[in-house]
C-alpha atoms as a PDB file:
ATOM      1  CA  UNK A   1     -52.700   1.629 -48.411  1.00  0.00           C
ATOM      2  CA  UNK A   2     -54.721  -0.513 -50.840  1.00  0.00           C
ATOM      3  CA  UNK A   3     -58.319   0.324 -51.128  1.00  0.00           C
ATOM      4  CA  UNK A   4     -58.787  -3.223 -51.699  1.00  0.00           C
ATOM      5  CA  UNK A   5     -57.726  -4.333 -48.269  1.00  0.00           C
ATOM      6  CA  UNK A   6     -59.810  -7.369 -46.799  1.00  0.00           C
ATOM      7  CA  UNK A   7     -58.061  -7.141 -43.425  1.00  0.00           C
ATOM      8  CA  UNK A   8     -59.324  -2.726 -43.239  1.00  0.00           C
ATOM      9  CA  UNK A   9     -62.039  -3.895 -40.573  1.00  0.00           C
ATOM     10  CA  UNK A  10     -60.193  -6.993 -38.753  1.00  0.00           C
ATOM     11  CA  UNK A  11     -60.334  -6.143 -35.229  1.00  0.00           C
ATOM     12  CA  UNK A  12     -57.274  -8.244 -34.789  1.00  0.00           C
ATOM     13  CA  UNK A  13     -55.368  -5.163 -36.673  1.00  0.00           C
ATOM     14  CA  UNK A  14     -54.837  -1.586 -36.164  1.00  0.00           C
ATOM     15  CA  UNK A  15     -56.095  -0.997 -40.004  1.00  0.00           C
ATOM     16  CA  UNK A  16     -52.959   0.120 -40.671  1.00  0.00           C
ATOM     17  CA  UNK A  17     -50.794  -1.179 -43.428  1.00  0.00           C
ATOM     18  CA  UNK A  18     -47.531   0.044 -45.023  1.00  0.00           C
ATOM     19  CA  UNK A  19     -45.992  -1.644 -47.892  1.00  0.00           C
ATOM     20  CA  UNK A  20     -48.141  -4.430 -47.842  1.00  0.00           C
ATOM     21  CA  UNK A  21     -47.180  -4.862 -43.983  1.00  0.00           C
ATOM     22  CA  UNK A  22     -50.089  -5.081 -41.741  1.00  0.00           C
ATOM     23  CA  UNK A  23     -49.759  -3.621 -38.239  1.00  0.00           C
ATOM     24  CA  UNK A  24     -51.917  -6.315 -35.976  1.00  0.00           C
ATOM     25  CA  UNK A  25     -53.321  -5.483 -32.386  1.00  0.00           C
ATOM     26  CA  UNK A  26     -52.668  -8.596 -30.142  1.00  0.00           C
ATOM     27  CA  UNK A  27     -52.231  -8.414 -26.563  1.00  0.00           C
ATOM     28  CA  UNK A  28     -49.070  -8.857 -24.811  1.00  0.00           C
ATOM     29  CA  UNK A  29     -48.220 -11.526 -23.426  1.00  0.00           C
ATOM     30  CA  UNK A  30     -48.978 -11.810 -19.355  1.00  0.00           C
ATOM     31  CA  UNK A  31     -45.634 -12.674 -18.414  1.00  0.00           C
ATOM     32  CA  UNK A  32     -43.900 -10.077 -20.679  1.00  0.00           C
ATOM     33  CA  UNK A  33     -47.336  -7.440 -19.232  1.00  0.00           C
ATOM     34  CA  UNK A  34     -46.563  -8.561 -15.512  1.00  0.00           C
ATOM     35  CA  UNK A  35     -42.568  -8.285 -15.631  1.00  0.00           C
ATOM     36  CA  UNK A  36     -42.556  -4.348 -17.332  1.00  0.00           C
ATOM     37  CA  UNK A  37     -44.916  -3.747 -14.230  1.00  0.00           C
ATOM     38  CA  UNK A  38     -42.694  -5.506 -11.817  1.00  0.00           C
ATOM     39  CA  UNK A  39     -39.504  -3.178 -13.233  1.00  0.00           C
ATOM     40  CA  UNK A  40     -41.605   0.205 -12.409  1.00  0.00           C
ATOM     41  CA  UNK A  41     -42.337  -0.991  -8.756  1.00  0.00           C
ATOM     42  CA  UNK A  42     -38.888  -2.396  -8.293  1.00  0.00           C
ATOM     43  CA  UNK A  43     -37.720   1.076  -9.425  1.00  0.00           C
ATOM     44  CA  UNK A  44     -40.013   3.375  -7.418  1.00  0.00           C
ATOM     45  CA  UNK A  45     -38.897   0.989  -4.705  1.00  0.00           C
ATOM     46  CA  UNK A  46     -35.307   1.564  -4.795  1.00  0.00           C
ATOM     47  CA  UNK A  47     -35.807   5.421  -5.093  1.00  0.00           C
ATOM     48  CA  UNK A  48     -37.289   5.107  -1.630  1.00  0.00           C
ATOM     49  CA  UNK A  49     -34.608   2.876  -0.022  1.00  0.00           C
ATOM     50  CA  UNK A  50     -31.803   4.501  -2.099  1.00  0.00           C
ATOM     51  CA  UNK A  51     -30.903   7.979  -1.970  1.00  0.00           C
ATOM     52  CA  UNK A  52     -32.424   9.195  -5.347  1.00  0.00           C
ATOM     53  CA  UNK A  53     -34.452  12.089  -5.162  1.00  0.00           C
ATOM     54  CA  UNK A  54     -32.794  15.454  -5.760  1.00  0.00           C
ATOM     55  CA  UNK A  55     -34.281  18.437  -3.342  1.00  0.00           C
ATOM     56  CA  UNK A  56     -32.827  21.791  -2.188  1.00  0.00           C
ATOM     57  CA  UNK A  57     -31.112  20.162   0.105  1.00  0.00           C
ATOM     58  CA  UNK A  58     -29.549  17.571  -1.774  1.00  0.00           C
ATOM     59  CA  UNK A  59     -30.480  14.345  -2.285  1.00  0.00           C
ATOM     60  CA  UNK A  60     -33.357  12.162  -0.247  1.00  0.00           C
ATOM     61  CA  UNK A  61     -31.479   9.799   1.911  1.00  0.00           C
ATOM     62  CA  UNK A  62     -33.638   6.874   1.159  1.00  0.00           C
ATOM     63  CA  UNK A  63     -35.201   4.258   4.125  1.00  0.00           C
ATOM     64  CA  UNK A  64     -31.741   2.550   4.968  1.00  0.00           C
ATOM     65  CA  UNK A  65     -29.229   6.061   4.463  1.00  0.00           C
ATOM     66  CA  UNK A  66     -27.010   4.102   2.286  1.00  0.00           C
ATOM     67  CA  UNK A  67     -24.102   6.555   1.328  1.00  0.00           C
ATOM     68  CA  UNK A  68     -21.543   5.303  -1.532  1.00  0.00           C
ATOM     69  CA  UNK A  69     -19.104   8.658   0.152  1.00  0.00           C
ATOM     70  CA  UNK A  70     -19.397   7.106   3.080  1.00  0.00           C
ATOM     71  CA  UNK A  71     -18.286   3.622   1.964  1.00  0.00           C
ATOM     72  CA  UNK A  72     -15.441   5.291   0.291  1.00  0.00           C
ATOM     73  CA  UNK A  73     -14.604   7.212   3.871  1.00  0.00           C
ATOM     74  CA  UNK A  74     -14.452   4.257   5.540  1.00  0.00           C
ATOM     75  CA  UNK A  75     -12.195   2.010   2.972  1.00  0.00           C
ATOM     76  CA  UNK A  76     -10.352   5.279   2.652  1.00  0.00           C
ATOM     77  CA  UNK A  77      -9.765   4.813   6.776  1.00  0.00           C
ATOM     78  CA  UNK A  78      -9.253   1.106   7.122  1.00  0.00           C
ATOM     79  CA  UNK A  79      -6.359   1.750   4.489  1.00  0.00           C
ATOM     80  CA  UNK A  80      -5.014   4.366   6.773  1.00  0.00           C
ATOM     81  CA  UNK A  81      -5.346   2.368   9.739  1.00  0.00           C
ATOM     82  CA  UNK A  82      -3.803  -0.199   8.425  1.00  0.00           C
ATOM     83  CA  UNK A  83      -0.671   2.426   7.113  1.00  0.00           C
ATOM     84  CA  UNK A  84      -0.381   3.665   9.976  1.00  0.00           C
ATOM     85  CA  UNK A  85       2.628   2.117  11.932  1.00  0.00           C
ATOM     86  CA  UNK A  86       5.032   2.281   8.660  1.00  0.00           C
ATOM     87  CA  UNK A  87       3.421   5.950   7.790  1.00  0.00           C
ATOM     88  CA  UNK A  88       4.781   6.627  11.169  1.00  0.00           C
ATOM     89  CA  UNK A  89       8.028   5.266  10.897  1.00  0.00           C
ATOM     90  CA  UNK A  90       8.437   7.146   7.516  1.00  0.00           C
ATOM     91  CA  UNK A  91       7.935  10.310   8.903  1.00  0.00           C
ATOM     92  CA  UNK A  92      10.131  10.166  11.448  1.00  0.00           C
ATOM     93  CA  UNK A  93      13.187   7.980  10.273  1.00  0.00           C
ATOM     94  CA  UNK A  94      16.110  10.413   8.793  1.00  0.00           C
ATOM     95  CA  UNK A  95      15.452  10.897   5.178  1.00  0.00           C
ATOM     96  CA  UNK A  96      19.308   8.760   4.059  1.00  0.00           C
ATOM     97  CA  UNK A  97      17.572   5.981   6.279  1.00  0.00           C
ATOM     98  CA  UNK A  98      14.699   5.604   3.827  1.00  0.00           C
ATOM     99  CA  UNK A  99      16.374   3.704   1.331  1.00  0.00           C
ATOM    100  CA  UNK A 100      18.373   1.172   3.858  1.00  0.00           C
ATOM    101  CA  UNK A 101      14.946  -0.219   4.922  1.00  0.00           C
ATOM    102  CA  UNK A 102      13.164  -2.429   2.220  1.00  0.00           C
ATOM    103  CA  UNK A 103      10.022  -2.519   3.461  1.00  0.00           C
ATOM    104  CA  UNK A 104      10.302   1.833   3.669  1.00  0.00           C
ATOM    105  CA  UNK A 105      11.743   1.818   0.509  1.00  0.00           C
ATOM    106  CA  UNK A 106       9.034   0.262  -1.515  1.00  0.00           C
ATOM    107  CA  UNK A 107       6.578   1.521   0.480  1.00  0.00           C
ATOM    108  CA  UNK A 108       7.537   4.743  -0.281  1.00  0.00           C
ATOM    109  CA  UNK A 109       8.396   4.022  -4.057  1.00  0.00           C
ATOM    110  CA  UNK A 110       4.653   2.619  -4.642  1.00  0.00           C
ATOM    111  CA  UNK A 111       3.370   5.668  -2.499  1.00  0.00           C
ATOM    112  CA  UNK A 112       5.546   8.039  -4.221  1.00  0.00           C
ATOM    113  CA  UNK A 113       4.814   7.186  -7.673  1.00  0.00           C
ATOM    114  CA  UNK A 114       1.128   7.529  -6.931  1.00  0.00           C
ATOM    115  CA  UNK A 115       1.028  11.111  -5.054  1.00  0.00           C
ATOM    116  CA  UNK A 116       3.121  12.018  -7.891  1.00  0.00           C
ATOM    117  CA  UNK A 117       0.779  10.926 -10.414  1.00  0.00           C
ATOM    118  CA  UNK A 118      -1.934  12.645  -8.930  1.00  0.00           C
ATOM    119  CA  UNK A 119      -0.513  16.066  -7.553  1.00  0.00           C
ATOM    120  CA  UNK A 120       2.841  16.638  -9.490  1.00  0.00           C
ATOM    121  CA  UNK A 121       2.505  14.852 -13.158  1.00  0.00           C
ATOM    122  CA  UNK A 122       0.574  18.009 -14.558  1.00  0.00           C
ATOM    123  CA  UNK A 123       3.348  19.885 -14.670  1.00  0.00           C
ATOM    124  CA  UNK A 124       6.707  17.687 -14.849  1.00  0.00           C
ATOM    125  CA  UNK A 125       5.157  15.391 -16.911  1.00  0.00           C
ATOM    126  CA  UNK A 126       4.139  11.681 -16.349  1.00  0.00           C
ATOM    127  CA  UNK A 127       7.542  10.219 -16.485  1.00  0.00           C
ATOM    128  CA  UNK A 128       9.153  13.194 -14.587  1.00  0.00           C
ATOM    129  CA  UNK A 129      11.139  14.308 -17.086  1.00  0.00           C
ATOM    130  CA  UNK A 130       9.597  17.448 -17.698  1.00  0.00           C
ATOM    131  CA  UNK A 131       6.547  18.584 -19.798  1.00  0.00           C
ATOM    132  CA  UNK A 132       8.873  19.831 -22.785  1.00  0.00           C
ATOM    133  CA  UNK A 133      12.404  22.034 -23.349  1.00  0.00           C
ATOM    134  CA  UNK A 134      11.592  25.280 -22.677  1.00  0.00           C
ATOM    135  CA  UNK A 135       8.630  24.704 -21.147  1.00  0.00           C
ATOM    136  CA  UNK A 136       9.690  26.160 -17.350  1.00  0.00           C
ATOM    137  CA  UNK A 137       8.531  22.632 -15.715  1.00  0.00           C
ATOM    138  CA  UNK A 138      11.796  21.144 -14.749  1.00  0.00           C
ATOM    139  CA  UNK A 139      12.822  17.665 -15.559  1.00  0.00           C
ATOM    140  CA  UNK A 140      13.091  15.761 -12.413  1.00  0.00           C
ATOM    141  CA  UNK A 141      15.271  12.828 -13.733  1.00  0.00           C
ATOM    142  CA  UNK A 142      18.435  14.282 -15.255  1.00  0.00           C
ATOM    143  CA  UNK A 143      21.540  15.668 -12.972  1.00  0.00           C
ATOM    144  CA  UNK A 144      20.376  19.300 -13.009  1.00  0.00           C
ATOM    145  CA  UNK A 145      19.166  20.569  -9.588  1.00  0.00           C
ATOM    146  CA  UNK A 146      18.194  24.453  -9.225  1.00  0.00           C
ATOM    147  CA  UNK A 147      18.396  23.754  -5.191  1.00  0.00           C
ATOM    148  CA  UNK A 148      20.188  20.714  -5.318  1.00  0.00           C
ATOM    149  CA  UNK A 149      19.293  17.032  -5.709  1.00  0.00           C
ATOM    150  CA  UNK A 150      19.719  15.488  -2.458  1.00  0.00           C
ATOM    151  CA  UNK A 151      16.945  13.494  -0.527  1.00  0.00           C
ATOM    152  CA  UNK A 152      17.043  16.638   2.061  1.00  0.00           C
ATOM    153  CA  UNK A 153      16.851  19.143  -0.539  1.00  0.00           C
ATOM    154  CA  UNK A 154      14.377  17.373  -2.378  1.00  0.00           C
ATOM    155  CA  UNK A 155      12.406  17.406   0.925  1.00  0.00           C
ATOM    156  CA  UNK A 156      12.470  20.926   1.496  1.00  0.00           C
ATOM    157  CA  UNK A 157      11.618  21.726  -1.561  1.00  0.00           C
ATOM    158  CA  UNK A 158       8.529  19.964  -2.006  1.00  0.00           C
ATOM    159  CA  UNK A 159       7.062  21.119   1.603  1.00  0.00           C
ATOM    160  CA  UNK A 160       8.151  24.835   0.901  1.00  0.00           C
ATOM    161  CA  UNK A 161       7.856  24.910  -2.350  1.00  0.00           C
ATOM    162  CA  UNK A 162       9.367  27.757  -4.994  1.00  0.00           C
ATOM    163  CA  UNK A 163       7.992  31.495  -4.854  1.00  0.00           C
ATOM    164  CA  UNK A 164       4.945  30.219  -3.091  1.00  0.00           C
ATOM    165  CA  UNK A 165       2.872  32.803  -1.042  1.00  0.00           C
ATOM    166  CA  UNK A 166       1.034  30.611   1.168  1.00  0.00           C
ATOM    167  CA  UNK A 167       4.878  29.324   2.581  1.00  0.00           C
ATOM    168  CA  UNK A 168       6.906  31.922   4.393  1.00  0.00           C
ATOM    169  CA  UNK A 169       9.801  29.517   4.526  1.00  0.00           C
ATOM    170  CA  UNK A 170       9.653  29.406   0.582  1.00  0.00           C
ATOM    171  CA  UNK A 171      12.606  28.703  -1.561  1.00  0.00           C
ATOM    172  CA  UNK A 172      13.099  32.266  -3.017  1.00  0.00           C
ATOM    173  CA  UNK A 173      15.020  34.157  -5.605  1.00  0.00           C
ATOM    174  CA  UNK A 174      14.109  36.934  -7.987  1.00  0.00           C
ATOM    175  CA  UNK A 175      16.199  37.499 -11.196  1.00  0.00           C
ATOM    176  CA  UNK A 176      16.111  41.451 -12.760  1.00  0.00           C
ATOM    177  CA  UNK A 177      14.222  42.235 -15.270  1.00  0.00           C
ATOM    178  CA  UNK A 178      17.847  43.123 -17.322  1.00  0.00           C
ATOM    179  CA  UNK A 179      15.306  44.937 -20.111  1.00  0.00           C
ATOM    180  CA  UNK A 180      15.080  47.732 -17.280  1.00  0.00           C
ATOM    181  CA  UNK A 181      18.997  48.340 -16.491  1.00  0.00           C
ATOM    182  CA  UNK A 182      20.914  47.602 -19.362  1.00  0.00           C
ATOM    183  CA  UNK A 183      20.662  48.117 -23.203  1.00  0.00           C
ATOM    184  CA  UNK A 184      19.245  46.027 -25.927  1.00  0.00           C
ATOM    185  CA  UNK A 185      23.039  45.483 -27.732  1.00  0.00           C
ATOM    186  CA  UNK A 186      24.428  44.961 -24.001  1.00  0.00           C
ATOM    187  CA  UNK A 187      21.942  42.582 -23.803  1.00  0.00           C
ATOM    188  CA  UNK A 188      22.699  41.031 -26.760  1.00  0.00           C
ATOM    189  CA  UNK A 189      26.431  40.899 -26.075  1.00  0.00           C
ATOM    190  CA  UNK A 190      25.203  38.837 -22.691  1.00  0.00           C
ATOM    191  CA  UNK A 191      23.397  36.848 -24.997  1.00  0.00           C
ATOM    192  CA  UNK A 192      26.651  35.809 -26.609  1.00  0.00           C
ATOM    193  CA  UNK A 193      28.316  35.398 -23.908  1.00  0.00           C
ATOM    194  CA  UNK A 194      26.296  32.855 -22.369  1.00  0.00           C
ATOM    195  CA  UNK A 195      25.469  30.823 -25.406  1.00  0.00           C
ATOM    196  CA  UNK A 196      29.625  30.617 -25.668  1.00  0.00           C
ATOM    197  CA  UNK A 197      29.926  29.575 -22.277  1.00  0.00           C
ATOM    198  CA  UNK A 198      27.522  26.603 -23.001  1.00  0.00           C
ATOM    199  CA  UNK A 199      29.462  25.563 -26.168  1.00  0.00           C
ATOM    200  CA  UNK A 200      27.042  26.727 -28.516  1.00  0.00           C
ATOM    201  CA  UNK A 201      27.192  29.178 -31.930  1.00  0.00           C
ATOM    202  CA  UNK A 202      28.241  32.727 -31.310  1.00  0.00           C
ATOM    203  CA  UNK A 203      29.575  36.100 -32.201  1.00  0.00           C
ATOM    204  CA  UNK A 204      32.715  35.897 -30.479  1.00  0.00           C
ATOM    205  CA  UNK A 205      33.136  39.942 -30.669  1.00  0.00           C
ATOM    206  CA  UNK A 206      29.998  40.543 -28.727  1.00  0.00           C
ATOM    207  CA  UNK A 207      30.555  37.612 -26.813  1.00  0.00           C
ATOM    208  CA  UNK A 208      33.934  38.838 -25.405  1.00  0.00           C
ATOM    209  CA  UNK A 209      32.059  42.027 -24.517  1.00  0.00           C
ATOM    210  CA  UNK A 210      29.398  40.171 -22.764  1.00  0.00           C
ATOM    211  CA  UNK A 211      31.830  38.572 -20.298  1.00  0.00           C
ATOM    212  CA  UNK A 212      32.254  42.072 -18.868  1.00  0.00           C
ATOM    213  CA  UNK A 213      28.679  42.854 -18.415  1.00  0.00           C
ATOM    214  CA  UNK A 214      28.672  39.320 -17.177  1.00  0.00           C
ATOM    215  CA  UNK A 215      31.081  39.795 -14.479  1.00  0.00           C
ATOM    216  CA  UNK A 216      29.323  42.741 -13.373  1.00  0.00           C
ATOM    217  CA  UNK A 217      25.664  41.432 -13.325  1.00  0.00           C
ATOM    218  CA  UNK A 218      25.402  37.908 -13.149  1.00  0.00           C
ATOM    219  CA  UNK A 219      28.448  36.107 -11.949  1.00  0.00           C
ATOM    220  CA  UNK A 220      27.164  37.083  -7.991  1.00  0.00           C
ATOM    221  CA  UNK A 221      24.768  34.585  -8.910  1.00  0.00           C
ATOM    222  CA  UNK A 222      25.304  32.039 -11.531  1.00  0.00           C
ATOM    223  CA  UNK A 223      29.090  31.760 -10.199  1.00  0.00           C
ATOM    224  CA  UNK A 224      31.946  33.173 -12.366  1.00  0.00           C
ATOM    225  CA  UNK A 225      32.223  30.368 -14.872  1.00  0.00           C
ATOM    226  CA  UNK A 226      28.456  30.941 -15.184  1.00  0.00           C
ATOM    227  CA  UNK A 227      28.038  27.349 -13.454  1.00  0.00           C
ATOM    228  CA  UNK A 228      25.260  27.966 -11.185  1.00  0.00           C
ATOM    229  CA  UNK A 229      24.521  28.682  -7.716  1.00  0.00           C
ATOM    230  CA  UNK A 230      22.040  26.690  -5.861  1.00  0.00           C
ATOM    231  CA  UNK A 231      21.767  28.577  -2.559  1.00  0.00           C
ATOM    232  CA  UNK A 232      19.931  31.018  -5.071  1.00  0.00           C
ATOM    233  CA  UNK A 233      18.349  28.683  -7.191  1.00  0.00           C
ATOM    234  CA  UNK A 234      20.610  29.822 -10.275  1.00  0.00           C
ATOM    235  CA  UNK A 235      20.744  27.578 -12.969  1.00  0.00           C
ATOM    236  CA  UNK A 236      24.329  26.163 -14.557  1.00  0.00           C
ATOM    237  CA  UNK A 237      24.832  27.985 -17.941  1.00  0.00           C
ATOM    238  CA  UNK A 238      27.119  25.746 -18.921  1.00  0.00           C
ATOM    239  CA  UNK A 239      25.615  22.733 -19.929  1.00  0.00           C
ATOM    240  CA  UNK A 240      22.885  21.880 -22.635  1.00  0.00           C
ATOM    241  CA  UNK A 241      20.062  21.644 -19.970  1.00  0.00           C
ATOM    242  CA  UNK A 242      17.723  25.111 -20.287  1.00  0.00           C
ATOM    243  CA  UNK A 243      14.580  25.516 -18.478  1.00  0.00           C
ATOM    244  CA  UNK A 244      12.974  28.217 -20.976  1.00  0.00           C
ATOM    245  CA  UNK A 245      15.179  27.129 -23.464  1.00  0.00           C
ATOM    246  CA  UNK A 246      18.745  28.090 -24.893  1.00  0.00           C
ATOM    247  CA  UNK A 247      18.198  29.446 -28.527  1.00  0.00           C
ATOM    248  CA  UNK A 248      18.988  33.261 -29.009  1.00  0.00           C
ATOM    249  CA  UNK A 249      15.683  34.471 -28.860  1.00  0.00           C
ATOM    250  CA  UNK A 250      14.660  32.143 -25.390  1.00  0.00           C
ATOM    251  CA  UNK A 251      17.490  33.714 -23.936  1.00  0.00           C
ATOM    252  CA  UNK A 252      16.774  37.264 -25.157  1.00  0.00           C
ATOM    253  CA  UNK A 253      13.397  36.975 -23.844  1.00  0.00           C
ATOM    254  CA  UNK A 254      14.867  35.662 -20.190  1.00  0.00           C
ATOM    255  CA  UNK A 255      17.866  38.154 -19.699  1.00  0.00           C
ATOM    256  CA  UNK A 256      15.160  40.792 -20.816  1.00  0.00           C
ATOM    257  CA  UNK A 257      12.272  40.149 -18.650  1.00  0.00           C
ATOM    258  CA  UNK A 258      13.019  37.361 -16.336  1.00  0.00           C
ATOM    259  CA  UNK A 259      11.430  34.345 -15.244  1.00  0.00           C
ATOM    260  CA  UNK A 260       9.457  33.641 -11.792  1.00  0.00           C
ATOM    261  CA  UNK A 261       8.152  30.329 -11.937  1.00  0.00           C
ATOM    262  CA  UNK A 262       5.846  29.039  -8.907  1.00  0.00           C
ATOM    263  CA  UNK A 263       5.629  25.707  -7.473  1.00  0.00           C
ATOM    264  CA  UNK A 264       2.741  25.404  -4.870  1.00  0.00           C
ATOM    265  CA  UNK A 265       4.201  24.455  -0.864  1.00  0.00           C
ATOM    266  CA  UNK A 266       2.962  20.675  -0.523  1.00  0.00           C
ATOM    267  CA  UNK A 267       3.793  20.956   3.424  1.00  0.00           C
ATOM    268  CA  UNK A 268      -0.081  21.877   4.279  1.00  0.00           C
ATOM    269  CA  UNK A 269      -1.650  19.920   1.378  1.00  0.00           C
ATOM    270  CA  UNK A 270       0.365  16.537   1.771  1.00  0.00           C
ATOM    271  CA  UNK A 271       1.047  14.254   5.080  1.00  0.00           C
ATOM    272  CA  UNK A 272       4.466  14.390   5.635  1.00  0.00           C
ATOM    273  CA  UNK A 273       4.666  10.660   5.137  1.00  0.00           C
ATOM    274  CA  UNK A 274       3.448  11.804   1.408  1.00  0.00           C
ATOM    275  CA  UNK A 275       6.058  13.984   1.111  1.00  0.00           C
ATOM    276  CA  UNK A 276       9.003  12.013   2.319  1.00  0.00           C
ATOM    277  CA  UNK A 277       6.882   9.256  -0.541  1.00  0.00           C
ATOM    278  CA  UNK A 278       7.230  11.462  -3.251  1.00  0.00           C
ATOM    279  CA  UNK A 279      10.485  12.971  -2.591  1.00  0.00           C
ATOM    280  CA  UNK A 280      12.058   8.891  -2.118  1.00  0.00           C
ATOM    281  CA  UNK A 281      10.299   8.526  -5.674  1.00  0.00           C
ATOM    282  CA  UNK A 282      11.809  11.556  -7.132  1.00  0.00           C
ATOM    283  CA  UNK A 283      15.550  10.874  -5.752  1.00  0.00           C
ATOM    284  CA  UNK A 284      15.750   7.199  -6.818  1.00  0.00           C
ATOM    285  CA  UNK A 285      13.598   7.635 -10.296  1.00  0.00           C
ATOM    286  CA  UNK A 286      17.076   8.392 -11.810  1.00  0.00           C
ATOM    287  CA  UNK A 287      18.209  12.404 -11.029  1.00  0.00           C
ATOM    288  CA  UNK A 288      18.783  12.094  -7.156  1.00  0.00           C
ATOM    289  CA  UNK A 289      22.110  12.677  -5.700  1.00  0.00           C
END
């Protein structure tokens, strides 16, 4: 700050001065004074009307109760209400029917795609198709079905669920843990086996010895041309489609220690016009049969 400064007593100024830049003192302007106080009242107003105020309890409920859940509720209800003759009809029509009506049909399709989005996409991916080879989350759009692919089976599926503890009517199965019962060159010999079975690279000495061991512990199950059994939810070994993948040391790991994937029973979290929505969306997205 100069020491030369004429303006160092102005009262119009604070006395300060940077750079040559003189910091003056005037008085707002009374509009500009008037409309800042007019904001804080508005605002301590609207606390008071408006829930706003946090306490113990939650928050204040403000003069008039206005409750932004409770709007939601109710549009959440009118919606329902206004659902509620064709959500009716969907749950009770026979699942083949579904697709012969068009209004059911794309009201399920529409429904379908968004219950899936929301409850089912986390795992199976947002295009149904599966998170990623190997991954355990099965693609829901090819022609592989563990339990089959119908509407029906679909359906059950999706209310019971797989290996799910809160569903007594679960679809169940429980492969052996082969690392327990059989040796590690007898498992590698299965190994073999079932990589030639599904037309890929392979010792064909150990592979002709795993067709034994084969026969005796997994055709009662995955059929004796390996090709699947869905009443036990045993995947085809035949084809190029592999849940935790197909590669030597995927399959290694599975004959050894087995695989128990879960999928949660929708039948007490979903209506079952939701589920007969998702599993319409499911069969007709491209791997229904």
């Amino acid at each position: 700050m100069s020491k030369q400064d004429p303006h160092r007593d102005d009262p119009a100024t604070t006395g300060h001065e940077w750079d040559g830049i003189q910091e003056f003192d005037n008085p707002l302007p009374r509009w500009w004074l008037w409309t800042f106080i007019a904001t804080i009242v508005i605002a301590i107003a609207i606390t008071i009307i408006y829930p706003a105020w946090p306490t113990f309890n939650g928050p204040t409920k403000g003069l008039i109760g206005y409750s932004s859940r409770a709007d939601v509720a109710a549009d959440i209800q009118r919606f329902k209400a206004a659902n509620e003759a064709v959500d009716t009809k969907l749950s009770t029509v026979p699942l083949e029917d579904i697709n012969k009506d068009p209004v059911l049909r794309s009201y399920a399709m529409n429904g379908g795609a968004a219950v899936f989005k929301t409850w089912c996409a986390q795992c199976h991916g947002q295009g149904a198709n599966g998170v990623k080879m190997g991954s355990g989350y099965p693609n829901l759009i090819d022609d592989d079905w563990l339990w089959g692919g119908t509407i029906e089976a679909i359906h059950t599926t999706i209310t019971h669920g797989i290996r799910s503890a809160d569903d007594p009517d679960t679809r169940d199965s429980a492969m052996p843990q082969f690392g327990d019962i059989l040796e590690p060159s007898e498992i590698d010999q299965l190994v073999q086996h079932v990589r030639a079975i599904s037309g890929q690279s392979n010792d064909a000495t150990s592979a002709k010895a795993g067709a034994a061991l084969f026969a005796d512990n997994c055709a009662a199950c995955h059929g004796d041309k390996g090709t699947g059994g869905r009443d036990v939810g045993a995947p085809n070994l035949t084809d190029a489609i592999w849940l935790y993948g197909g590669d030597v040391a995927s399959l290694t790991n599975t004959v050894t220690n087995a695989h128990y994937g879960i999928m949660p029973a929708w039948g007490g979290r979903l209506t079952e016009s939701q589920i007969r929505q998702v599993a319409t969306f499911i069969h007709e997205s491209g791997g229904g049969e």
